[in-house]
Protein backbone atom coordinates (compact mmCIF):
# COMPACT_ATOMS: atom_id res chain seq x y z
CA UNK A 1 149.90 78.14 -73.23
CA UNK A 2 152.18 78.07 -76.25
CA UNK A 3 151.66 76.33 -79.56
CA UNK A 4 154.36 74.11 -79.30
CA UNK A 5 154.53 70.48 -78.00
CA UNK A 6 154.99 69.91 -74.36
CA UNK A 7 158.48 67.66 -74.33
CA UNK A 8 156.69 65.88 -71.53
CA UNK A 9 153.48 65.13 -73.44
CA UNK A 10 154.94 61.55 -74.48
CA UNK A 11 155.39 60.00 -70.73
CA UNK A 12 153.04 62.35 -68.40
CA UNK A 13 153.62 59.66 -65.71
CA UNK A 14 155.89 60.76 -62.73
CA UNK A 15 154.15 64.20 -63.39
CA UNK A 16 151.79 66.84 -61.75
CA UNK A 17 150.85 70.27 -62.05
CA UNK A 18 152.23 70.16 -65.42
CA UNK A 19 152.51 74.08 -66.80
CA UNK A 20 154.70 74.47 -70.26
CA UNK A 21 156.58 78.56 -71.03
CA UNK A 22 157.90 79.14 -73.80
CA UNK A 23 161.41 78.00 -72.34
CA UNK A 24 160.59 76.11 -69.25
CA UNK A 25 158.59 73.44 -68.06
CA UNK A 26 157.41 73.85 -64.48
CA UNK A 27 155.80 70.56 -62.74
CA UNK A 28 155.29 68.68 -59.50
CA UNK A 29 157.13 65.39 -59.00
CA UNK A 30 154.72 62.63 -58.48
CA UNK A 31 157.20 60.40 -55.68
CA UNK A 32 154.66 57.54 -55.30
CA UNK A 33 154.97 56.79 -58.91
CA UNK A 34 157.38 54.17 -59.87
CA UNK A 35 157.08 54.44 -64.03
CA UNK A 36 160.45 54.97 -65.56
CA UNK A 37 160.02 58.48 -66.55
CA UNK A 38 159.11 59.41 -62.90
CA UNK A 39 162.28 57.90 -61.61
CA UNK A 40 164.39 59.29 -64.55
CA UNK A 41 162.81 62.76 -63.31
CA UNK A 42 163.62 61.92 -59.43
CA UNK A 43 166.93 61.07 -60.29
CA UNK A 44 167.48 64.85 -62.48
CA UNK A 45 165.95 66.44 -59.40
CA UNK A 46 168.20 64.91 -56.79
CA UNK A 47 171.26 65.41 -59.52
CA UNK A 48 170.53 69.33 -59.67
CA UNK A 49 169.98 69.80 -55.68
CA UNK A 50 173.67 67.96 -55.54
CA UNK A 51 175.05 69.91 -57.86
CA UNK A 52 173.53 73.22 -56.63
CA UNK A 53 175.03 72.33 -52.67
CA UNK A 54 178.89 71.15 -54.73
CA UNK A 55 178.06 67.49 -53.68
CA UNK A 56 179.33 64.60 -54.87
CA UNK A 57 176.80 63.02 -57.47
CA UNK A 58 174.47 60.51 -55.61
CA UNK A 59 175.28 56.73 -55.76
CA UNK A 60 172.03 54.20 -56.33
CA UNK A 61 172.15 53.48 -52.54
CA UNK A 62 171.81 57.71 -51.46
CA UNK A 63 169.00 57.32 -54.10
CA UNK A 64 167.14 55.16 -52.15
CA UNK A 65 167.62 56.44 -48.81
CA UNK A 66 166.88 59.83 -49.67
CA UNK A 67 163.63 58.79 -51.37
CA UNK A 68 162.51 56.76 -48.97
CA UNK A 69 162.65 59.84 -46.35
CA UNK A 70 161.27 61.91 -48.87
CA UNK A 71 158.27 59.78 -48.96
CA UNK A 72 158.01 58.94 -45.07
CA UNK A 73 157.96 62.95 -44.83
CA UNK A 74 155.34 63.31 -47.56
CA UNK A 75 158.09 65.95 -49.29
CA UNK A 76 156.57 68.31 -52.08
CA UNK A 77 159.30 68.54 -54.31
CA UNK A 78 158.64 70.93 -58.13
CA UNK A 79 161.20 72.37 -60.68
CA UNK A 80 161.68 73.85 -63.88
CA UNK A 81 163.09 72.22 -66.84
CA UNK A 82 164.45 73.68 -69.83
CA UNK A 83 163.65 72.50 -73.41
CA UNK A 84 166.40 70.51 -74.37
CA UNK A 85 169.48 71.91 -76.64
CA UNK A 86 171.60 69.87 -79.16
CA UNK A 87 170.19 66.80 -77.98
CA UNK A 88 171.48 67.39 -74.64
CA UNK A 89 168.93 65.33 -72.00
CA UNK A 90 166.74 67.31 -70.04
CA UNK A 91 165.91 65.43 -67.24
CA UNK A 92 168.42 67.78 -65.16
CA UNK A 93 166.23 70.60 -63.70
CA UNK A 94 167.37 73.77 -64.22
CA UNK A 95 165.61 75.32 -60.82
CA UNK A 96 164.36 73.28 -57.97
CA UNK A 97 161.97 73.88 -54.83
CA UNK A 98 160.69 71.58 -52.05
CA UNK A 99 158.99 71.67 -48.75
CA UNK A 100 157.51 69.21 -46.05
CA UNK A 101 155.30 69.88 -43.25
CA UNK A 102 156.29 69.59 -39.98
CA UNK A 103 155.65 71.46 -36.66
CA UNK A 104 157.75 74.76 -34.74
CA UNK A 105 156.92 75.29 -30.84
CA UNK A 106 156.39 79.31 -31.07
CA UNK A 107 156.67 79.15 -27.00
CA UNK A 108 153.06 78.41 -26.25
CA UNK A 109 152.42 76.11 -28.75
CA UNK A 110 153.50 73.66 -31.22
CA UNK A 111 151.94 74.86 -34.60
CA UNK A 112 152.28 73.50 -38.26
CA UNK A 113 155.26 75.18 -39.70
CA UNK A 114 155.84 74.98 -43.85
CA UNK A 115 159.49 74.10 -44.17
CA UNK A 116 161.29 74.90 -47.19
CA UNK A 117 164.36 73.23 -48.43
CA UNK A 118 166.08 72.03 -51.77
CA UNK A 119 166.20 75.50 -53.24
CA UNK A 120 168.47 76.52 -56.32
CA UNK A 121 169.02 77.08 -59.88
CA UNK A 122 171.41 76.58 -61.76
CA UNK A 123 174.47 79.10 -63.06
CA UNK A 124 172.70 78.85 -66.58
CA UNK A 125 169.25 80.31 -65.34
CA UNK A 126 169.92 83.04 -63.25
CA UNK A 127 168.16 86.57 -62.85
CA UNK A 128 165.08 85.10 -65.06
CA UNK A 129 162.86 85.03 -61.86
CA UNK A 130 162.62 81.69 -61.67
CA UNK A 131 163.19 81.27 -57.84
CA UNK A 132 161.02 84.17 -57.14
CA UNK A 133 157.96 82.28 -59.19
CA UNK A 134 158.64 79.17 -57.23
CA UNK A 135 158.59 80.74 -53.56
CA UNK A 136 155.81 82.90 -54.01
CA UNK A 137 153.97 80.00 -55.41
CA UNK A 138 154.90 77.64 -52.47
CA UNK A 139 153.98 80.36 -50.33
CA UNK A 140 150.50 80.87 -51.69
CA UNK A 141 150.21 77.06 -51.44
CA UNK A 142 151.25 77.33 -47.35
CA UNK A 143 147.84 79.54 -47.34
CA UNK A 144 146.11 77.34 -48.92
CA UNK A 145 146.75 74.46 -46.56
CA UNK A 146 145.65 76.80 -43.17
CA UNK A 147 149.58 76.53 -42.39
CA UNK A 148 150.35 79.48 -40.13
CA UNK A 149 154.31 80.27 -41.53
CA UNK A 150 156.83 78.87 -43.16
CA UNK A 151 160.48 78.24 -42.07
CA UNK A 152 163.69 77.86 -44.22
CA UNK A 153 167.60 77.67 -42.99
CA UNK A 154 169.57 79.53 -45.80
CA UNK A 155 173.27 78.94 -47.06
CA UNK A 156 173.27 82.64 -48.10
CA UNK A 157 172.23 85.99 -46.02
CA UNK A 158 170.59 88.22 -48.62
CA UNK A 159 168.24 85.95 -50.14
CA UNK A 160 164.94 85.26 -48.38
CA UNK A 161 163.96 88.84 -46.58
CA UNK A 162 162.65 90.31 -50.00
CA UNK A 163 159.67 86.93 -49.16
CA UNK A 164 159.24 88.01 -45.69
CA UNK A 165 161.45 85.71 -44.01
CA UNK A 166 163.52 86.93 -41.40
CA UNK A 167 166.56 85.44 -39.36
CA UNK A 168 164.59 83.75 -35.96
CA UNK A 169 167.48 81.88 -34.31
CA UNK A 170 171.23 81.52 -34.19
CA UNK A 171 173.54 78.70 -33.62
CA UNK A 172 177.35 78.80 -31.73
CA UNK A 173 179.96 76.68 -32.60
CA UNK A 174 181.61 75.94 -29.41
CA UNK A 175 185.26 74.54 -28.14
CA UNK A 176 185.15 73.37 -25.56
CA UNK A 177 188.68 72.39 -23.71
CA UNK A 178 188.70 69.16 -21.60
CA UNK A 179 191.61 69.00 -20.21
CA UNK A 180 191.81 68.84 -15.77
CA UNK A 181 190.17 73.05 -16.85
CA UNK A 182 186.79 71.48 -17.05
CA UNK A 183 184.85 71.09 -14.01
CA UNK A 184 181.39 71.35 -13.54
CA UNK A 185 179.84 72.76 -10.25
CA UNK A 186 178.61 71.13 -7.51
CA UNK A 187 175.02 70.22 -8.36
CA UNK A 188 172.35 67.57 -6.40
CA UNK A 189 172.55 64.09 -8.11
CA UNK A 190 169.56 63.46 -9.64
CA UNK A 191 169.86 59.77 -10.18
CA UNK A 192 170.57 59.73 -13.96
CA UNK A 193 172.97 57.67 -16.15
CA UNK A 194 174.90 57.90 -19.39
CA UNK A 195 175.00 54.74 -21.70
CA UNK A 196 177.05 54.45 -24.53
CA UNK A 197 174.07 52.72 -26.80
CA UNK A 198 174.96 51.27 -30.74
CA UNK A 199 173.61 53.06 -33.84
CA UNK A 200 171.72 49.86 -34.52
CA UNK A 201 169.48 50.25 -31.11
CA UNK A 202 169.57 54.34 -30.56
CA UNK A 203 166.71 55.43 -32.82
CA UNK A 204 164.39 54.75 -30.25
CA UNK A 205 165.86 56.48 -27.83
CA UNK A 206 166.67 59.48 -29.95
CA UNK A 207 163.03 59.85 -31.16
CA UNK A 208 162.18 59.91 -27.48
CA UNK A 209 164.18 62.15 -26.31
CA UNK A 210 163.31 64.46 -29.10
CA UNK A 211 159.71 64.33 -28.88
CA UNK A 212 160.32 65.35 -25.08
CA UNK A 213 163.07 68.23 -26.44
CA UNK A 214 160.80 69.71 -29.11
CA UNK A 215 157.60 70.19 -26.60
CA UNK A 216 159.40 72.06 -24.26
CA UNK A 217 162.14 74.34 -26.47
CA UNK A 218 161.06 77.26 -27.82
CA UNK A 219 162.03 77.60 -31.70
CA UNK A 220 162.33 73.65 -32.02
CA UNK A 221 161.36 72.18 -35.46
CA UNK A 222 160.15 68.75 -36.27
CA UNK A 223 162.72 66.85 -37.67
CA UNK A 224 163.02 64.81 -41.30
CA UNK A 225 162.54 61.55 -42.17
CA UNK A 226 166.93 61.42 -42.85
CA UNK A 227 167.35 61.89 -39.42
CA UNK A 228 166.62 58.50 -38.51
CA UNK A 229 168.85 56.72 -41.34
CA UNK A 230 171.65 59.24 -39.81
CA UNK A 231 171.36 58.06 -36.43
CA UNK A 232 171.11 53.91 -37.62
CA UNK A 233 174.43 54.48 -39.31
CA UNK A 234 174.30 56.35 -42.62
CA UNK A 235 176.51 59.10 -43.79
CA UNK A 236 174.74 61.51 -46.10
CA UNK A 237 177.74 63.32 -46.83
CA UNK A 238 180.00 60.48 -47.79
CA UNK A 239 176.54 58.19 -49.28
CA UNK A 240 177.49 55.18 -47.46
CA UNK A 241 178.11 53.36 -44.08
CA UNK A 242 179.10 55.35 -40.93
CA UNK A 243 181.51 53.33 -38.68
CA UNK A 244 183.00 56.02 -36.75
CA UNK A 245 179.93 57.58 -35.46
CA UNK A 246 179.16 57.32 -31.37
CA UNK A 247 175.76 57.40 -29.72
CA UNK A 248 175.35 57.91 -26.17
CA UNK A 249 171.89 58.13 -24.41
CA UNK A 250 170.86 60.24 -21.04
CA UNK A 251 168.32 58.35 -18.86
CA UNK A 252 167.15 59.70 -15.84
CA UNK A 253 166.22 58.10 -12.33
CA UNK A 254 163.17 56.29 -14.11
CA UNK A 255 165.28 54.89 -16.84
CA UNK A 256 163.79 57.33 -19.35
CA UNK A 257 165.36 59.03 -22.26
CA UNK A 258 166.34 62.54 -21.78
CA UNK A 259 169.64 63.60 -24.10
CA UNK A 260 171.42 62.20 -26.22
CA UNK A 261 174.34 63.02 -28.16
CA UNK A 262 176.27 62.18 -31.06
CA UNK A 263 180.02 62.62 -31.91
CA UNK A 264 182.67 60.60 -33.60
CA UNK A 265 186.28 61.48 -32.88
CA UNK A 266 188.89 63.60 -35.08
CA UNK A 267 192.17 64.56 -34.82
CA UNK A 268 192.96 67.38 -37.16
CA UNK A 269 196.81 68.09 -36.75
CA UNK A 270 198.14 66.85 -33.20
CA UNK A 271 194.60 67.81 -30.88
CA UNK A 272 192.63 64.78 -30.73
CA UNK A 273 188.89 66.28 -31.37
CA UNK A 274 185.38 64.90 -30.00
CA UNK A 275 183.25 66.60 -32.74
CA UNK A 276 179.94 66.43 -31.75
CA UNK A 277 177.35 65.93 -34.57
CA UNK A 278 173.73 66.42 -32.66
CA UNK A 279 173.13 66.88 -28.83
CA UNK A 280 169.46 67.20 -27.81
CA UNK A 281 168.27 66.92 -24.26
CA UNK A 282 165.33 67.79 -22.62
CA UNK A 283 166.52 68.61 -18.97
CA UNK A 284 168.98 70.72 -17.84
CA UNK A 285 170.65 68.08 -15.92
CA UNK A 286 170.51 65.73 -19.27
CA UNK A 287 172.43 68.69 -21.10
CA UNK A 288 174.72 68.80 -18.54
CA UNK A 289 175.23 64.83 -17.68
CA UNK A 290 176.36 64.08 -21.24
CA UNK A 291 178.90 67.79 -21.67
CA UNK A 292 180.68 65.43 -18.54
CA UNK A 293 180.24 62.45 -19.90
CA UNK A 294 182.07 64.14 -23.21
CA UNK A 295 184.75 65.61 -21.71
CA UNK A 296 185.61 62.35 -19.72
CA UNK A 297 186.75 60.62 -23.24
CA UNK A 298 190.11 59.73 -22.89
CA UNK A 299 192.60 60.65 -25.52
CA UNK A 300 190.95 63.66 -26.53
CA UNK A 301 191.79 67.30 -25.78
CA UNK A 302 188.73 69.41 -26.87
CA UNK A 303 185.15 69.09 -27.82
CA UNK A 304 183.39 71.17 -30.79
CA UNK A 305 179.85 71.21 -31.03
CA UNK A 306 177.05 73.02 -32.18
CA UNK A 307 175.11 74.85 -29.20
CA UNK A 308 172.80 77.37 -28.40
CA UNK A 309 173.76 80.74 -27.90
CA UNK A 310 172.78 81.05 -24.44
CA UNK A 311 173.70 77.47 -22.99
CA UNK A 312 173.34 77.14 -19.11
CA UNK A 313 176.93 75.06 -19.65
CA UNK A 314 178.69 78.16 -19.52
CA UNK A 315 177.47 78.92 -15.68
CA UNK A 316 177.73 75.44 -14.82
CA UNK A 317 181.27 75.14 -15.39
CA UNK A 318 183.78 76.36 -12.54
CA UNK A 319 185.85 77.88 -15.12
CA UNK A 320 184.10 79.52 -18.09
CA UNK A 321 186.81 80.07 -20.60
CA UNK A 322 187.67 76.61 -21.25
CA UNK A 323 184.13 77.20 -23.14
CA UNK A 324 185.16 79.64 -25.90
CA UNK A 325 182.34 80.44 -28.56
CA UNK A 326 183.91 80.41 -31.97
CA UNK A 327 181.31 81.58 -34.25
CA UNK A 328 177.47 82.36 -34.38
CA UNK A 329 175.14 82.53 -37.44
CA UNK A 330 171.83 82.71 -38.20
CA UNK A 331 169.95 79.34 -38.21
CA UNK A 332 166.23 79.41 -38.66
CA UNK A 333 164.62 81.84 -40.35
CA UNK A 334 160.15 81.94 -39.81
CA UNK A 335 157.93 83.94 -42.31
CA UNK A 336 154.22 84.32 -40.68
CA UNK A 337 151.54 83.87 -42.94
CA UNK A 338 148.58 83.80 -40.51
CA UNK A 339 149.06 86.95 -38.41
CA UNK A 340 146.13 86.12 -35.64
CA UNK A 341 147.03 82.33 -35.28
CA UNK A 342 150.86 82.71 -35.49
CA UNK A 343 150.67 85.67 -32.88
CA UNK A 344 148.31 83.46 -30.15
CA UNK A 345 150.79 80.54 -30.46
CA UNK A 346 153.71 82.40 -29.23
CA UNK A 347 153.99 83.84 -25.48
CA UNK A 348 153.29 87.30 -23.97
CA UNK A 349 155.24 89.05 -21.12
CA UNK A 350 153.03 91.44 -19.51
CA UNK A 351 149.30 92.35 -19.73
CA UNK A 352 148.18 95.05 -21.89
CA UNK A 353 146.24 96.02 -25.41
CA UNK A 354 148.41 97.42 -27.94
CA UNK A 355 147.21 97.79 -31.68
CA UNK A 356 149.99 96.46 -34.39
CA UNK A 357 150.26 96.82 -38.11
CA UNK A 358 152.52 94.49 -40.07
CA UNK A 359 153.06 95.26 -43.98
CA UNK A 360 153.67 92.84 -46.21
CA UNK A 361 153.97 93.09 -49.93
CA UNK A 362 153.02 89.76 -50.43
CA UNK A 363 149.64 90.18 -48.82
CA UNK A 364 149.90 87.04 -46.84
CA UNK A 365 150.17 89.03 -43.22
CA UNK A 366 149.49 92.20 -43.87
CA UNK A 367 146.95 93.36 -41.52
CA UNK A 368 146.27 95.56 -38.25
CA UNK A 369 145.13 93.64 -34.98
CA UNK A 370 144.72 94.37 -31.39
CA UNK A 371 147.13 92.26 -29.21
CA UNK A 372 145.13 91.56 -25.96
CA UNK A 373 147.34 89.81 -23.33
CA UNK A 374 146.76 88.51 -20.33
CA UNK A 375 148.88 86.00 -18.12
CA UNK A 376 151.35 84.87 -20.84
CA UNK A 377 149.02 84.58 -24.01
CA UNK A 378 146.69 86.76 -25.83
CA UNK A 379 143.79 87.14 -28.39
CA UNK A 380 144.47 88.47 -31.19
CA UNK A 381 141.50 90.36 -33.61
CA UNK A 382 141.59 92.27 -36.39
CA UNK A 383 140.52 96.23 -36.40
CA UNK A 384 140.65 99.25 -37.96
CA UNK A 385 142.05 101.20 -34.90
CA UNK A 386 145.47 103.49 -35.84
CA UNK A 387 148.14 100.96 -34.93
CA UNK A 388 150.55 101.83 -31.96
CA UNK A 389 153.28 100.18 -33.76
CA UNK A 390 154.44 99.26 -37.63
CA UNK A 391 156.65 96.41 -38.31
CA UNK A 392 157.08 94.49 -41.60
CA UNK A 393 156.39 90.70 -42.19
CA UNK A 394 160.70 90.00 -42.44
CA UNK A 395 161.02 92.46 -39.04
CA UNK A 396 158.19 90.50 -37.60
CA UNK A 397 159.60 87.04 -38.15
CA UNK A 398 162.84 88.57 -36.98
CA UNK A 399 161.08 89.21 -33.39
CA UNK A 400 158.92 86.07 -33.74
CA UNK A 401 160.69 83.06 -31.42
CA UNK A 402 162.20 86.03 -29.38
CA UNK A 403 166.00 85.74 -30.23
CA UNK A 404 166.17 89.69 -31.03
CA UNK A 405 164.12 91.85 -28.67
CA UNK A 406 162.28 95.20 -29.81
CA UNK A 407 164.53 97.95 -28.46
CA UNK A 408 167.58 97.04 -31.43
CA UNK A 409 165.09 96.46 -34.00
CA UNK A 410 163.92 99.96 -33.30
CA UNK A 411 167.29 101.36 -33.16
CA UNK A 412 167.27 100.21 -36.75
CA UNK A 413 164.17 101.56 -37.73
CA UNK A 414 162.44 98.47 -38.18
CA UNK A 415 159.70 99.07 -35.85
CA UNK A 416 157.74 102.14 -35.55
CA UNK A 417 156.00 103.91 -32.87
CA UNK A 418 155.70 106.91 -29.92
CA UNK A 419 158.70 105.72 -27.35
CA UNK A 420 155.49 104.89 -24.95
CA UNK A 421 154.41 102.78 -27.57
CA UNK A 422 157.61 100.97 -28.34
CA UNK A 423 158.02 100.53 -24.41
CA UNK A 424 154.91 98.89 -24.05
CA UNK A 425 155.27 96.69 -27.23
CA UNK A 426 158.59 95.58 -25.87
CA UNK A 427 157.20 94.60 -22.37
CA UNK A 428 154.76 92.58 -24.13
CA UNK A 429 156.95 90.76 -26.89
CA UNK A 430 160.33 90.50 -25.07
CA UNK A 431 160.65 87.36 -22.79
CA UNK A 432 162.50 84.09 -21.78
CA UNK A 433 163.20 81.26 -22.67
CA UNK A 434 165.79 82.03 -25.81
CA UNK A 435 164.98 79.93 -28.58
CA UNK A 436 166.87 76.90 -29.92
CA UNK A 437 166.41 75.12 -32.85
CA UNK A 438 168.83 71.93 -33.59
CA UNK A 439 167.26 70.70 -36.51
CA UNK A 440 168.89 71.43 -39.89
CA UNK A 441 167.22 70.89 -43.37
């Protein structure tokens, strides 16, 4: 530690895991204290992640909602603050970093999963190696806490392989034409409704249908604690009251929650637009039910919508092209950090022993072990046999929820073995269903 004073030292309230550079001041924000210094700090936190995403700067009332789902979600949130210049208040972080435990379904079960979010630094602080200090921190605190991996969406491409993440799921953006073009097949009713349901009443329903859509969807992550203010009514882009959005529920022949979905209507130029804002359902039928129910609004011409990238819709509907995929990006991206419990959560496709060796320069996964699978799921043990196949940590959290199958990554040189080998690996790792994950943070 330096000689000189800590600027903190005056009001350590609001403060943990207090560590003074000679230029920075890295601590943990204490959200369950309420001393003026602590909020002073909250409020520089939540300024910087604003500024760092080119959002407006908060008003007192997206304070409060975003702290109270920061605390409902039991949110980590740390930084780095500069010592102050020309008199210039510090209580701006220059870098920030948070994360919140939640839960990912790997496809054979639902496991802890470390999510990161509210990463940046600022324009004045760059290439100093401050981001780099804070992940591989957080990361060494995931292993800590027995949580198998971590999982991050990231606004840019090129950041978060060099930590072992790698890309895990994608997301379409879909337009979907519904004019007399859409028409679904002929299918059995099964005895479900649609409701149109107000914000007011619809969290219940939402968290319902949720629970049921994140136990059965591989690559599904537990949602926020802002998810729930969304749905009552709140816009977190605009920091005040929603009247335009739309809630409509999916109940089945019991009356119980299966979809919902989530739109308010647009009309940029002279197309009236349905833009959809969140569908989740947990039956095929559900998903289906509420695409009709969308595209029986009247006065609108199309429907956008975030979707998966393989969606049964497009083979339910008599005439595919009014369903025309408009882009596709990367959504979720998983780093393992517990190779033998991360690789017995997720499914197997055929029965067989293959030895694998990940690297990782991080340490966290590196490792060989012997996959041993039998009718979907396997033991996995370490050894010191000569692996069959190589893969790094990113390459393995690539492969992970099963969006990207083994043959390309090969092709790339990303994962090495004898073409026996390779064959066998992929008969083992590459299976249905395709992941989907509709949570954003």
């Amino acid at each position: 530690m330096p000689s000189a004073p800590n600027p903190f030292d005056s009001a350590r309230h609001g403060w943990l895991a207090v560590e003074v550079t000679d230029e920075l001041t890295f601590a943990t924000l204490d959200l369950d204290d309420e001393s003026p210094d602590r909020t002073a700090r909250v409020n520089g936190w939540l300024d910087a992640i604003l500024r760092g995403f080119h959002q407006s700067q908060p008003n007192e009332g997206f304070r409060e909602e975003w702290l109270a789902a920061a605390r409902a979600d039991r949110a980590v949130i740390r930084g780095a603050w500069a010592t102050p210049v020309a008199g210039l208040s510090n209580e701006v972080p220059v870098a920030t970093f948070g994360h919140l435990v939640k839960t990912m379904n790997a496809g054979a079960e639902t496991m802890p999963a470390w999510m990161i979010t509210d990463v940046t630094v600022a324009p004045t602080h760059r290439r100093r190696g401050l981001m780099r200090r804070l992940m591989t921190e957080n990361l060494e605190a995931a292993v800590a806490a027995d949580v198998p991996a971590a999982v991050l969406t990231a606004s840019e491409g090129a950041i978060y392989q060099r930590f072992g993440f790698g890309p895990a799921t994608r997301e379409s953006r879909v337009r979907v034409e519904t004019s007399s073009r859409f028409r679904l097949r002929e299918r059995a009713d099964d005895g479900g409704q649609v409701a149109i349901v107000p914000s007011g009443e619809a969290w219940p329903f939402v968290e319902k249908v949720f629970a049921r859509h994140h136990e059965l969807t591989r690559g599904s992550v537990g949602r926020p604690g802002y998810y729930e203010s969304w749905v009552k009514g709140y816009d977190w882009e605009e920091m005040s009251e929603d009247r335009k959005q739309r809630i409509a529920v999916r109940l089945d022949a019991d009356g119980a929650p299966d979809g919902f979905v989530v739109y308010a209507m647009k009309r940029p130029g002279d197309v009236t637009e349905v833009a959809v804002r969140d569908l989740v359902s947990a039956t095929p039928a559900a998903h289906l039910a509420l695409w009709q129910f969308l595209a029986d609004i009247d006065l609108a011409e199309v429907v956008t919508a975030a979707a998966p990238v393989v969606d049964h819709l497009t083979h339910a509907l008599v005439n595919h092209r009014v369903r025309r995929v408009t882009a596709i990006q990367d959504h979720l991206w998983v780093r393992i950090l517990d190779l033998v419990v991360s690789l017995e959560a997720r499914p197997w496709f055929s029965d067989d022993s293959l030895v694998l060796r990940v690297e990782d320069s991080l340490g966290h996964a590196d490792g060989t072990v012997r996959i041993d699978a039998t009718g979907g799921r396997a033991t996995i043990a370490s050894t010191s046999d000569e692996p069959d196949v190589t893969l790094d940590v990113e390459t393995l959290g690539t492969l992970y929820l099963g969006d990207v199958s083994v043959d390309p990554l090969a092709q790339a040189g990303r994962i090495s073995g004898s073409d026996e080998a390779l064959r066998r690996f992929a008969a083992l790792a590459d299976g249905s269903p395709s992941p989907h994950c509709s949570t954003h943070f």
